[in-house]
PDB file of N, CA and C in Angstrom:
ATOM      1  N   UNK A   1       2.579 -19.494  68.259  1.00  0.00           N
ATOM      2  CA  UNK A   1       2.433 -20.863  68.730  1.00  0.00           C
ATOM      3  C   UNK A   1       0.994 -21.313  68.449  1.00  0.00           C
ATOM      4  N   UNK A   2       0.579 -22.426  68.086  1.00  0.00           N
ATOM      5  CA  UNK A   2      -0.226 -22.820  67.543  1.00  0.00           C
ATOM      6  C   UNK A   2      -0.853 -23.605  68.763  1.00  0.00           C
ATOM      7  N   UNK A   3      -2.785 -22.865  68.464  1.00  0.00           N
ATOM      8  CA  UNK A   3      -3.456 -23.667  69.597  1.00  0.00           C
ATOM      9  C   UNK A   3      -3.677 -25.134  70.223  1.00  0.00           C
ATOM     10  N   UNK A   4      -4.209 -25.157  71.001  1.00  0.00           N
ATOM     11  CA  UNK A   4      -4.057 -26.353  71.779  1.00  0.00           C
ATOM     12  C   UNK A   4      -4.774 -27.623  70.785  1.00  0.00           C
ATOM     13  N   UNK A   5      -6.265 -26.669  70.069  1.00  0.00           N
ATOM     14  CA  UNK A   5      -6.661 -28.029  69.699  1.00  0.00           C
ATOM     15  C   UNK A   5      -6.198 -28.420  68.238  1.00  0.00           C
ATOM     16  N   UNK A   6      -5.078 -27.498  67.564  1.00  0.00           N
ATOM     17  CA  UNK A   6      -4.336 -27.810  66.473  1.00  0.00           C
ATOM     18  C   UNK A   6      -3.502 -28.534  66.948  1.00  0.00           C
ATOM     19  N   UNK A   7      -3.065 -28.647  67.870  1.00  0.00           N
ATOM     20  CA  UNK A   7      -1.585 -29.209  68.393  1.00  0.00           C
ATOM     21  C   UNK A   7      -1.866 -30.971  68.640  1.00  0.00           C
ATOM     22  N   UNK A   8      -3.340 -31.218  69.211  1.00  0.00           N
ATOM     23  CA  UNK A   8      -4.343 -32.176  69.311  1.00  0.00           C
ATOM     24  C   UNK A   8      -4.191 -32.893  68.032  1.00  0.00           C
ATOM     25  N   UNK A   9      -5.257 -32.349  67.295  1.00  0.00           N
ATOM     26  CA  UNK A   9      -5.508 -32.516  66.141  1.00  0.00           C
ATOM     27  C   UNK A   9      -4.440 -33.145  65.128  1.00  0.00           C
ATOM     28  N   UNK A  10      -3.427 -32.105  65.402  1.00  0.00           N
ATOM     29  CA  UNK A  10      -1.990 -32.892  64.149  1.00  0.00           C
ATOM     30  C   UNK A  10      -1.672 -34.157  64.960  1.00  0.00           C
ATOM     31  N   UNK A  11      -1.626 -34.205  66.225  1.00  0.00           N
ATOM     32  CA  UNK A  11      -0.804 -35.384  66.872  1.00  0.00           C
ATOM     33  C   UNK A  11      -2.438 -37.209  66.967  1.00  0.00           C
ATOM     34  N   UNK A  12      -3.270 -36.663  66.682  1.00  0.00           N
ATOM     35  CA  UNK A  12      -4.021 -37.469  66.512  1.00  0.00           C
ATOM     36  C   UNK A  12      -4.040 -38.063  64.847  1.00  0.00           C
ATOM     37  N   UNK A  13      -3.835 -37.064  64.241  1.00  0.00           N
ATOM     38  CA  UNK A  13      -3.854 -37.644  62.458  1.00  0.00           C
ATOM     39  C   UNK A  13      -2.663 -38.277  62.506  1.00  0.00           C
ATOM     40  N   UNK A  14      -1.465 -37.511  62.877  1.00  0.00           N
ATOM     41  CA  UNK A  14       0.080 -38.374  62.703  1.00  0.00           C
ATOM     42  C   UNK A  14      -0.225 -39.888  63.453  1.00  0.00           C
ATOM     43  N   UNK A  15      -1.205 -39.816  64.600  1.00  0.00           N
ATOM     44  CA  UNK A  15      -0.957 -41.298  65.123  1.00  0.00           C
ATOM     45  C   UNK A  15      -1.731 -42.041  64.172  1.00  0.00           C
ATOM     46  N   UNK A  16      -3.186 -41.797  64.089  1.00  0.00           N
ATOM     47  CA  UNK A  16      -3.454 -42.770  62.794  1.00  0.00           C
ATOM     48  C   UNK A  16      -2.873 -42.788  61.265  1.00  0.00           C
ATOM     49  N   UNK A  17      -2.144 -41.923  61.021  1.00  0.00           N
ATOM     50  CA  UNK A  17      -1.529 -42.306  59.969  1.00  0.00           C
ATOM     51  C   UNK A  17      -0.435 -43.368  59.711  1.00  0.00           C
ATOM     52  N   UNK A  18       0.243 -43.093  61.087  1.00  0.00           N
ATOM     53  CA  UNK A  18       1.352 -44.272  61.547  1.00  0.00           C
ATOM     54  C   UNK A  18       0.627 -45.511  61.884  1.00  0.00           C
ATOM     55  N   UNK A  19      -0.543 -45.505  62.536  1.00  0.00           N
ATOM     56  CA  UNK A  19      -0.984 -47.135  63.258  1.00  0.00           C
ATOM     57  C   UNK A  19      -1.976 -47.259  61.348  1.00  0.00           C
ATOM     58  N   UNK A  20      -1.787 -46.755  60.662  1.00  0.00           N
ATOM     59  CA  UNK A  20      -2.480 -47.640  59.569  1.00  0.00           C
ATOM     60  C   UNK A  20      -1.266 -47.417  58.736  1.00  0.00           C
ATOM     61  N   UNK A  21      -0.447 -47.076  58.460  1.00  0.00           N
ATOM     62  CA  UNK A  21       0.754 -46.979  57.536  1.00  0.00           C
ATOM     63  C   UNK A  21       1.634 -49.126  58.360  1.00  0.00           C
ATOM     64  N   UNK A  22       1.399 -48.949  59.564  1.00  0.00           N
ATOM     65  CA  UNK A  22       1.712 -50.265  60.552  1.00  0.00           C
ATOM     66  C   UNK A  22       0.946 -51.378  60.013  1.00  0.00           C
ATOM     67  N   UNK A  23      -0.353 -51.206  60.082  1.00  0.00           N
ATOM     68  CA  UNK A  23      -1.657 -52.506  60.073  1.00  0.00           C
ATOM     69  C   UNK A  23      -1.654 -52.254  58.294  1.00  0.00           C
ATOM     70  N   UNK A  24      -1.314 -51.847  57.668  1.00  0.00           N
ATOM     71  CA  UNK A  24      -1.799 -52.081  56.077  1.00  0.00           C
ATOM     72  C   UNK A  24      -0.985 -52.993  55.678  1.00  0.00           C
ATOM     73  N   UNK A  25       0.044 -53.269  55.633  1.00  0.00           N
ATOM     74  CA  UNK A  25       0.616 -54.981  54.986  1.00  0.00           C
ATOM     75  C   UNK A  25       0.198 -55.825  55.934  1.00  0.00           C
ATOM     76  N   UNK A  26      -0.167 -56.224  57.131  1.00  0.00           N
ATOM     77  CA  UNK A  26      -0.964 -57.200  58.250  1.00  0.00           C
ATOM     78  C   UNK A  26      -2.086 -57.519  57.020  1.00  0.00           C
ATOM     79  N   UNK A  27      -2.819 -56.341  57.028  1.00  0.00           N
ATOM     80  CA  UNK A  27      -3.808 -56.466  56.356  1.00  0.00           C
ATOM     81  C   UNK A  27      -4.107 -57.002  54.618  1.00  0.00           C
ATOM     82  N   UNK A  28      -2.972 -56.569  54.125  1.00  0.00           N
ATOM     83  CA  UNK A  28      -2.688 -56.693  52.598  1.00  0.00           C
ATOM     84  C   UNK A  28      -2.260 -58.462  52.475  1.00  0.00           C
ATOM     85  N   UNK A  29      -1.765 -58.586  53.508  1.00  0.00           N
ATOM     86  CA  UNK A  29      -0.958 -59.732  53.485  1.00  0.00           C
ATOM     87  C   UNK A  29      -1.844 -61.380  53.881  1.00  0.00           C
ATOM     88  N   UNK A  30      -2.478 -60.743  54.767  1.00  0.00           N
ATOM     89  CA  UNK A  30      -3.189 -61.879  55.592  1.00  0.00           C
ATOM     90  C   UNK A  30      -4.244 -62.597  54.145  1.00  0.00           C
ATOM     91  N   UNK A  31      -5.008 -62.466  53.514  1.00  0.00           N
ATOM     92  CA  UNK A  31      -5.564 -63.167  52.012  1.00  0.00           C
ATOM     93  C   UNK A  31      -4.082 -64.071  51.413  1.00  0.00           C
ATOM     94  N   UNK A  32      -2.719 -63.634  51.511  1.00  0.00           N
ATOM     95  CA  UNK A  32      -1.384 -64.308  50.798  1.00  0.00           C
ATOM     96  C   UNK A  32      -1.607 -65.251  51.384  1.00  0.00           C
ATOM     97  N   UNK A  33      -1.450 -65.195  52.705  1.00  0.00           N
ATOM     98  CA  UNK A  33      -1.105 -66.445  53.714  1.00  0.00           C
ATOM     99  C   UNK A  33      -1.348 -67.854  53.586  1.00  0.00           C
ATOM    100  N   UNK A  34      -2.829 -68.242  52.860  1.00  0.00           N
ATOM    101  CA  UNK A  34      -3.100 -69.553  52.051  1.00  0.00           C
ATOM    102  C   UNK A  34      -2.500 -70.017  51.035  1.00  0.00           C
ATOM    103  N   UNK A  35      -1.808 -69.147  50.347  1.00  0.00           N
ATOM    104  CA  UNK A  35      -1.202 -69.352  49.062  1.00  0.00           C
ATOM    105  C   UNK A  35      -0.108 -70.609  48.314  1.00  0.00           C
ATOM    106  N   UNK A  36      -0.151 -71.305  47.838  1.00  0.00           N
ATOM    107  CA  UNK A  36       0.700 -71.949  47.447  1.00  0.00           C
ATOM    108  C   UNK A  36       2.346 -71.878  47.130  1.00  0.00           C
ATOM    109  N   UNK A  37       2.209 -70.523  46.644  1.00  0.00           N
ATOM    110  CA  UNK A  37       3.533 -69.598  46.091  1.00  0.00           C
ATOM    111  C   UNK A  37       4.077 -68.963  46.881  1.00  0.00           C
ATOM    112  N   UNK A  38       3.605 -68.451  47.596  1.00  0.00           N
ATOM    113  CA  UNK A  38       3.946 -67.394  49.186  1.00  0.00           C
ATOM    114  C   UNK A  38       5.040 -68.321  50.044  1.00  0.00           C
ATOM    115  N   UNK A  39       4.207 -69.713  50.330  1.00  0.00           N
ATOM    116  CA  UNK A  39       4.461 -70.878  51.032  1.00  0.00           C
ATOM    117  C   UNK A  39       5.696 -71.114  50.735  1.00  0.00           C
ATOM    118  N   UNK A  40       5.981 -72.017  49.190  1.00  0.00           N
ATOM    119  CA  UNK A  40       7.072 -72.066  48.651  1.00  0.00           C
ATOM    120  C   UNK A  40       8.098 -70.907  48.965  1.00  0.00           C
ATOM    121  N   UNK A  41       7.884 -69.496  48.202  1.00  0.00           N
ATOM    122  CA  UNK A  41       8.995 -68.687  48.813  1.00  0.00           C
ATOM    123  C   UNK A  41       9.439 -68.447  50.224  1.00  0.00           C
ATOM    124  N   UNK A  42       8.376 -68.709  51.107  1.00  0.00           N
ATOM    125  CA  UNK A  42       8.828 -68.562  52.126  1.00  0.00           C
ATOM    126  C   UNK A  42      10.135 -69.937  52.217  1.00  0.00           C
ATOM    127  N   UNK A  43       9.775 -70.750  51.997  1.00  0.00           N
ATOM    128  CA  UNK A  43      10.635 -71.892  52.310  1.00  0.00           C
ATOM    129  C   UNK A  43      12.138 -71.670  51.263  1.00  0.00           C
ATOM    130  N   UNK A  44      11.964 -71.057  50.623  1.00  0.00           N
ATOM    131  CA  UNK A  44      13.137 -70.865  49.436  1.00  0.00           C
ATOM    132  C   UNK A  44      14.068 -69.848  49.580  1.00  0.00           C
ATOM    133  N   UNK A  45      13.152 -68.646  49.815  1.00  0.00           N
ATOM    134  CA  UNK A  45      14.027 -67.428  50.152  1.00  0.00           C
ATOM    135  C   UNK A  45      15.234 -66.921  51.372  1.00  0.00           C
ATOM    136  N   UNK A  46      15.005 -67.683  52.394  1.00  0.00           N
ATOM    137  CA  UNK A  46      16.192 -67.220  52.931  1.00  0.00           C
ATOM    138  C   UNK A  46      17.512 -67.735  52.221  1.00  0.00           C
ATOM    139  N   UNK A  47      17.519 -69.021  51.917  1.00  0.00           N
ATOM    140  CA  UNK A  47      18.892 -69.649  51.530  1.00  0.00           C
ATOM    141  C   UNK A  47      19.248 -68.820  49.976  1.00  0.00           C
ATOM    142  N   UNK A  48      18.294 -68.623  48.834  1.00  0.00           N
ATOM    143  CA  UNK A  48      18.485 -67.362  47.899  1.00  0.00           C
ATOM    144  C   UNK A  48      18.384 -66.146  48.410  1.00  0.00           C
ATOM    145  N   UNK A  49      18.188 -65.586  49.455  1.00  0.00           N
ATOM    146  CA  UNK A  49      19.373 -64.340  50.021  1.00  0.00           C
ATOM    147  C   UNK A  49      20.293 -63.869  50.311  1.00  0.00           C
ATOM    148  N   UNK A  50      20.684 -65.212  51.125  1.00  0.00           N
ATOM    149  CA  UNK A  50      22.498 -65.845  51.524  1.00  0.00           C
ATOM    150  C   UNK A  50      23.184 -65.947  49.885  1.00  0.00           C
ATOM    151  N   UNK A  51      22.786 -66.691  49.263  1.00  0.00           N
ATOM    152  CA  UNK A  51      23.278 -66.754  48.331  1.00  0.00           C
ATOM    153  C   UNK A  51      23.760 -65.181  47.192  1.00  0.00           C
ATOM    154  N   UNK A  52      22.650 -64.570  47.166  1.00  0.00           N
ATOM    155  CA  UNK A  52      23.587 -63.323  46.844  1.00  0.00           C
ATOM    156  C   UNK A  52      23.916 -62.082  47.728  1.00  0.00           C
ATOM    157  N   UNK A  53      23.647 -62.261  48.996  1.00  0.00           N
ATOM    158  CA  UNK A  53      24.445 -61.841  49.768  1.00  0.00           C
ATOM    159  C   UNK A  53      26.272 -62.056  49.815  1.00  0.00           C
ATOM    160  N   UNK A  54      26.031 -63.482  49.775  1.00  0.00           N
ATOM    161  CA  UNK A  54      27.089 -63.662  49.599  1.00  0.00           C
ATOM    162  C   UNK A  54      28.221 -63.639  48.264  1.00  0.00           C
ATOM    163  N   UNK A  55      27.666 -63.362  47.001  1.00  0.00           N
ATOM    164  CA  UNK A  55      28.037 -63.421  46.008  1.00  0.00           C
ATOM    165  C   UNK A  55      28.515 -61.921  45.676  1.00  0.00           C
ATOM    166  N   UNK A  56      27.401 -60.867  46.547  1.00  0.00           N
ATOM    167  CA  UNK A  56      28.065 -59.293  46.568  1.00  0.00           C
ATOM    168  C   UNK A  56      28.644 -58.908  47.476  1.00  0.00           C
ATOM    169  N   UNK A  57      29.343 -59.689  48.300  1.00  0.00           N
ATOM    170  CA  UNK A  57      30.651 -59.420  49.449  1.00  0.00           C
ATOM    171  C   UNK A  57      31.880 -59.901  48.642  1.00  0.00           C
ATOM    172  N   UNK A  58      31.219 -61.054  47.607  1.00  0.00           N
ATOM    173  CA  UNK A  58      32.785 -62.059  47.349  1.00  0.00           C
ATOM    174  C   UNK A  58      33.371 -61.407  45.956  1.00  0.00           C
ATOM    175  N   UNK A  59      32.306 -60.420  45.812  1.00  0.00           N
ATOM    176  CA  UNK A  59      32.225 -60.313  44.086  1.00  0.00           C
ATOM    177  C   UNK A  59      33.664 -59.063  43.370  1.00  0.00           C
ATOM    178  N   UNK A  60      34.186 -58.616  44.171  1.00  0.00           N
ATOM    179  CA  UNK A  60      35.333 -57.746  44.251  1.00  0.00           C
ATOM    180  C   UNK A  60      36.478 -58.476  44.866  1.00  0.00           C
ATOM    181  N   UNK A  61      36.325 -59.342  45.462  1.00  0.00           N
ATOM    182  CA  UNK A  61      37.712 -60.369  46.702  1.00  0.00           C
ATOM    183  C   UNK A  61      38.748 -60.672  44.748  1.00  0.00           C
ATOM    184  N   UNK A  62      40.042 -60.259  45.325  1.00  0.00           N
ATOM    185  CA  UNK A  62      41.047 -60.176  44.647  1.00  0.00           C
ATOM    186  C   UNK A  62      41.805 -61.892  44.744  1.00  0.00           C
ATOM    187  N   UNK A  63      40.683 -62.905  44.226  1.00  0.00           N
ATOM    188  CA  UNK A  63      41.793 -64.489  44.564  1.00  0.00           C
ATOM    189  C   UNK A  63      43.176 -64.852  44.613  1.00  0.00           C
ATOM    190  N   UNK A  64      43.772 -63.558  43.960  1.00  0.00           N
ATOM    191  CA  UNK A  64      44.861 -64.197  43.366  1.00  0.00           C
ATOM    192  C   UNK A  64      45.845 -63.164  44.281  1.00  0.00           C
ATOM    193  N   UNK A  65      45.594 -62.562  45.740  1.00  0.00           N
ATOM    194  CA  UNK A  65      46.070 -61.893  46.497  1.00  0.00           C
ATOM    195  C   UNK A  65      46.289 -62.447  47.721  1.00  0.00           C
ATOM    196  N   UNK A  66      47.040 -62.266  48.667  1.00  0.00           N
ATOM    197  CA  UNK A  66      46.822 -63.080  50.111  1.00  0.00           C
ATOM    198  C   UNK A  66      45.672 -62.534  50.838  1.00  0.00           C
ATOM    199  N   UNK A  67      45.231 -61.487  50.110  1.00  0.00           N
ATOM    200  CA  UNK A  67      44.423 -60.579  51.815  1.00  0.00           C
ATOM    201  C   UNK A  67      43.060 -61.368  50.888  1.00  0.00           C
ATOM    202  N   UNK A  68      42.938 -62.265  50.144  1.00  0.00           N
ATOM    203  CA  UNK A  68      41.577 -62.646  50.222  1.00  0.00           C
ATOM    204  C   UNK A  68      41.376 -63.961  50.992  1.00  0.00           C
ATOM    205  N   UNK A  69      42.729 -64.631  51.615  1.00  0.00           N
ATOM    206  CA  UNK A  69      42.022 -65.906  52.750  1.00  0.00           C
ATOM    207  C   UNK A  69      41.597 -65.667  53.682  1.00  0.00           C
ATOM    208  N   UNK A  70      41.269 -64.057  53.968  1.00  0.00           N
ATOM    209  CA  UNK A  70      41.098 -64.014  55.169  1.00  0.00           C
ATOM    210  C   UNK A  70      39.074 -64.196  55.372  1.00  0.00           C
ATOM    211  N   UNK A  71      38.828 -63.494  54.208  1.00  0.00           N
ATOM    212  CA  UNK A  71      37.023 -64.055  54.272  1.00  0.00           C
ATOM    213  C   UNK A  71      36.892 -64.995  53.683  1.00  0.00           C
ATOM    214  N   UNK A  72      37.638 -65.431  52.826  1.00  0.00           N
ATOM    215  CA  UNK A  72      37.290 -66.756  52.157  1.00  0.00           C
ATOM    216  C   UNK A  72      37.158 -68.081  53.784  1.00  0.00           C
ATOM    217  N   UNK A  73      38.668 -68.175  54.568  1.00  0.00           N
ATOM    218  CA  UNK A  73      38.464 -68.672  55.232  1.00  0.00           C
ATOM    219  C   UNK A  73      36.973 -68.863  56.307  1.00  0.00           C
ATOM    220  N   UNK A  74      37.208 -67.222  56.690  1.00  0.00           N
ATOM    221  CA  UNK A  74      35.439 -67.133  57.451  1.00  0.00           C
ATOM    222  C   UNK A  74      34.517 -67.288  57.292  1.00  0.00           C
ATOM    223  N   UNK A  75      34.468 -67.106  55.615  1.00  0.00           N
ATOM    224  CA  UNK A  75      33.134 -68.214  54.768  1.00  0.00           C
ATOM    225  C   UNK A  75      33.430 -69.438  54.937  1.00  0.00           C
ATOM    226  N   UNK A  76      34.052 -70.380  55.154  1.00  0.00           N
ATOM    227  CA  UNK A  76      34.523 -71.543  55.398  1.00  0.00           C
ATOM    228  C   UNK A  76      33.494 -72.154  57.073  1.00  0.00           C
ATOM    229  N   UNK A  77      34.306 -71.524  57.385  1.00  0.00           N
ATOM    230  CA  UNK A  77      34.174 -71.425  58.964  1.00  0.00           C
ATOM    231  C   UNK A  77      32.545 -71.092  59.196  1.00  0.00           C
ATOM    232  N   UNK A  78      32.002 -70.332  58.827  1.00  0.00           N
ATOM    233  CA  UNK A  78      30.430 -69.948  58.371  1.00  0.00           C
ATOM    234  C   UNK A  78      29.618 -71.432  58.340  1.00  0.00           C
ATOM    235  N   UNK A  79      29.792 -71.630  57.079  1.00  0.00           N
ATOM    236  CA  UNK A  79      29.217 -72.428  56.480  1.00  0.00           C
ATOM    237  C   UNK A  79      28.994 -73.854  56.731  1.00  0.00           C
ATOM    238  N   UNK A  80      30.465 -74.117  57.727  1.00  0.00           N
ATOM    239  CA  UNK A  80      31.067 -75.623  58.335  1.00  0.00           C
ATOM    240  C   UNK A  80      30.124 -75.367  59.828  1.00  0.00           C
ATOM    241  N   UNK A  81      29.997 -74.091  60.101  1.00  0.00           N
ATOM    242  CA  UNK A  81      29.666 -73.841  61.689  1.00  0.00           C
ATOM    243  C   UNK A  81      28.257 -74.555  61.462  1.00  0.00           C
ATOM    244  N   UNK A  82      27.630 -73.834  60.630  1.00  0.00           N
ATOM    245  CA  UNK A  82      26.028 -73.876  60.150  1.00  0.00           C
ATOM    246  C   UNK A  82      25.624 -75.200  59.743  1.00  0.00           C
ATOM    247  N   UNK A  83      26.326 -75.659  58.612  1.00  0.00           N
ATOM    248  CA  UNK A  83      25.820 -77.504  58.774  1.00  0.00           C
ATOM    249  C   UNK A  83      26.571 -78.496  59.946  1.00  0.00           C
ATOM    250  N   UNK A  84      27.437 -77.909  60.696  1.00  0.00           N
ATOM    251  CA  UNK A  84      27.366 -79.085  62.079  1.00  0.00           C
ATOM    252  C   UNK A  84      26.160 -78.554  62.720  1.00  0.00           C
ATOM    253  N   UNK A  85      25.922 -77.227  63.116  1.00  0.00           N
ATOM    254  CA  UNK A  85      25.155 -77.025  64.581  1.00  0.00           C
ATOM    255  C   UNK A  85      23.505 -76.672  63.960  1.00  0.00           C
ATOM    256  N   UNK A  86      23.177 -76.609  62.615  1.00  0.00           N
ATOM    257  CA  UNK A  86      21.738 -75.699  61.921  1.00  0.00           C
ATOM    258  C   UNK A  86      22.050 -74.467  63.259  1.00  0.00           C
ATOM    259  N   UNK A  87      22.455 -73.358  63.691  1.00  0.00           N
ATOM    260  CA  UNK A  87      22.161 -72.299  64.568  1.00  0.00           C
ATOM    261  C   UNK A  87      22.821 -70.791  63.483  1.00  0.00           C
ATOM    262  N   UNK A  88      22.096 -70.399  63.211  1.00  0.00           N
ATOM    263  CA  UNK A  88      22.463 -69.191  62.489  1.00  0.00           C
ATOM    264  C   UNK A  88      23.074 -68.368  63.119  1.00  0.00           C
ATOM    265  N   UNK A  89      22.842 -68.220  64.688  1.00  0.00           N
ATOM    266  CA  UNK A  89      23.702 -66.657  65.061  1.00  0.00           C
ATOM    267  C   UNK A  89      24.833 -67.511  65.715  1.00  0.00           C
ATOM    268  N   UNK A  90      25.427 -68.901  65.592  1.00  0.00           N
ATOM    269  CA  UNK A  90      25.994 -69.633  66.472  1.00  0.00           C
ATOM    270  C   UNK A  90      27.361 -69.059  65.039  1.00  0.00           C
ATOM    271  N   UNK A  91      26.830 -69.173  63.882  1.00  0.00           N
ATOM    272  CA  UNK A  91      27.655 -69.581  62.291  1.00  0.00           C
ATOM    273  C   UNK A  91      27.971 -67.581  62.170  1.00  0.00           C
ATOM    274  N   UNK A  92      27.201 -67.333  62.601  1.00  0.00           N
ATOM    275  CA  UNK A  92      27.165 -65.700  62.022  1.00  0.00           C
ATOM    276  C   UNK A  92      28.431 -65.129  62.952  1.00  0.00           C
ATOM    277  N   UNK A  93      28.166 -65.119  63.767  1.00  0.00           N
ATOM    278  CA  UNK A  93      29.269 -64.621  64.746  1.00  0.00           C
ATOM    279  C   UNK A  93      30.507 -65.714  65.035  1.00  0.00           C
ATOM    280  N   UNK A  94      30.311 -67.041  64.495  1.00  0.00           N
ATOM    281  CA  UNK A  94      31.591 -67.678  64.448  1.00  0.00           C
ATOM    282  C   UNK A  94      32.440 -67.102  63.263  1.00  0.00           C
ATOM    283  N   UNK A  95      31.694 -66.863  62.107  1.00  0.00           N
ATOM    284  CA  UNK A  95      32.630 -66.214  60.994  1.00  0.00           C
ATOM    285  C   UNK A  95      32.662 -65.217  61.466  1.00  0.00           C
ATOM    286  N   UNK A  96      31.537 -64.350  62.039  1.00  0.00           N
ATOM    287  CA  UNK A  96      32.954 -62.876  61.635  1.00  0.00           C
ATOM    288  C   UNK A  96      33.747 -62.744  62.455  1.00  0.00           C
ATOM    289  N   UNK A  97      34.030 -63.663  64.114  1.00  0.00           N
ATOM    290  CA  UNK A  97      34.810 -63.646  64.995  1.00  0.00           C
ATOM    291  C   UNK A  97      35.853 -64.093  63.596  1.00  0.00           C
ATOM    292  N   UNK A  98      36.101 -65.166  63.399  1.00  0.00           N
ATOM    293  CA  UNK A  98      37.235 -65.460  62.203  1.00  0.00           C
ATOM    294  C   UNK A  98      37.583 -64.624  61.523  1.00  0.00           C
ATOM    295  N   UNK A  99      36.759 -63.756  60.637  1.00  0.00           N
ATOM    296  CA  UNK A  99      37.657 -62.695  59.912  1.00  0.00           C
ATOM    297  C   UNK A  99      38.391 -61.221  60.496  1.00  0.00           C
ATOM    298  N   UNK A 100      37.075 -61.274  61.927  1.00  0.00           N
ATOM    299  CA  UNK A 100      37.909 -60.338  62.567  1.00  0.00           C
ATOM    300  C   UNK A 100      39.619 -60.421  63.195  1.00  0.00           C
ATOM    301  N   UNK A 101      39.664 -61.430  63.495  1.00  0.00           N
ATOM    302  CA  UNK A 101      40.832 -62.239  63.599  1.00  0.00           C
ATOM    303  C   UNK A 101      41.546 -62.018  62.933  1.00  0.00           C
ATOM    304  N   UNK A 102      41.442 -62.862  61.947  1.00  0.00           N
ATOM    305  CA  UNK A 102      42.253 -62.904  61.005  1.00  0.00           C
ATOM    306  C   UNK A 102      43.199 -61.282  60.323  1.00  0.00           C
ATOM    307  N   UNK A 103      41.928 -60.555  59.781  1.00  0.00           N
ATOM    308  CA  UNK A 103      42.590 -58.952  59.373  1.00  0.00           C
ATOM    309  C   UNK A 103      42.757 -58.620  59.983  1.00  0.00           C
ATOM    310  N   UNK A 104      43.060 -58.676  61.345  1.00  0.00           N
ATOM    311  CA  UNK A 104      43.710 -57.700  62.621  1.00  0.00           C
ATOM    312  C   UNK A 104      45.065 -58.233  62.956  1.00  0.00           C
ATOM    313  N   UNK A 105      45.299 -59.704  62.689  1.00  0.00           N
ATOM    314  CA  UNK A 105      46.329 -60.207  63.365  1.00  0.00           C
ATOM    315  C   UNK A 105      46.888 -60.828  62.011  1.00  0.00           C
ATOM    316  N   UNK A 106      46.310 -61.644  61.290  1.00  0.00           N
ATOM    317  CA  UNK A 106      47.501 -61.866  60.284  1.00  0.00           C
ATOM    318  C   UNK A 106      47.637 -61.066  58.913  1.00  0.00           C
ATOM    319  N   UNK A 107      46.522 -60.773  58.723  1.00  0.00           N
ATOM    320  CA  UNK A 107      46.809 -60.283  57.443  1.00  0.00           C
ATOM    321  C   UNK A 107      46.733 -58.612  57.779  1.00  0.00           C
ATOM    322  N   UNK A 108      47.471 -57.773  58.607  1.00  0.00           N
ATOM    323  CA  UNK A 108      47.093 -56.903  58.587  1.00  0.00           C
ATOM    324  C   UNK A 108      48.123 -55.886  57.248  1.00  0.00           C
ATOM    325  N   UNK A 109      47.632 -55.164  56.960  1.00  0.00           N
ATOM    326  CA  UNK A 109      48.103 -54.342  55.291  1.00  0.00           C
ATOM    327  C   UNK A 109      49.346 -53.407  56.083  1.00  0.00           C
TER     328      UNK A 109
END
């Protein structure tokens, strides 16, 4: 068993390695923050995430099958939730309440 002040010692390096592995993008980042481009993506990127988020859920859906109305619909339902109310977790959990629905009760295989 390894002495007390090794035992010290490792648990003091592991903590600063973790509280600066933590503060180094704070730090890396904070000079971005003025940026022109940063700005822009910030304002751009969530809705181009959704977008292929959603394009690699839909990108296997079989159209020409019945078991694909069932997310198509909940994308529906998503999307309709989100431009009446702007609330993201109001739209998020209204669709997947819908598809859960749906593949449990009508379309079940």
């Amino acid at each position: 068993m390894p002495d007390t002040t090794y035992a010290i010692a490792t648990v003091l390096v592991a903590a600063a390695v973790t509280w600066a592995l933590r503060a180094l993008p704070f730090a890396a980042l904070a000079p971005l923050r003025a940026s022109s481009t940063v700005q822009y993506l910030s304002t751009r990127m969530p809705a181009g995430i959704m977008i292929i988020l959603v394009v690699y859920c839909l990108h296997d859906l079989p159209v020409t099958e019945v078991r694909a109305v069932a997310p198509l619909v909940a994308l529906a339902v998503t999307v309709g939730l989100h431009l009446w109310r702007r609330n993201a977790l109001l739209s998020i959990l209204g669709g997947t309440t819908v598809h859960v629905l749906l593949t449990s009760t009508v379309f079940t295989a």
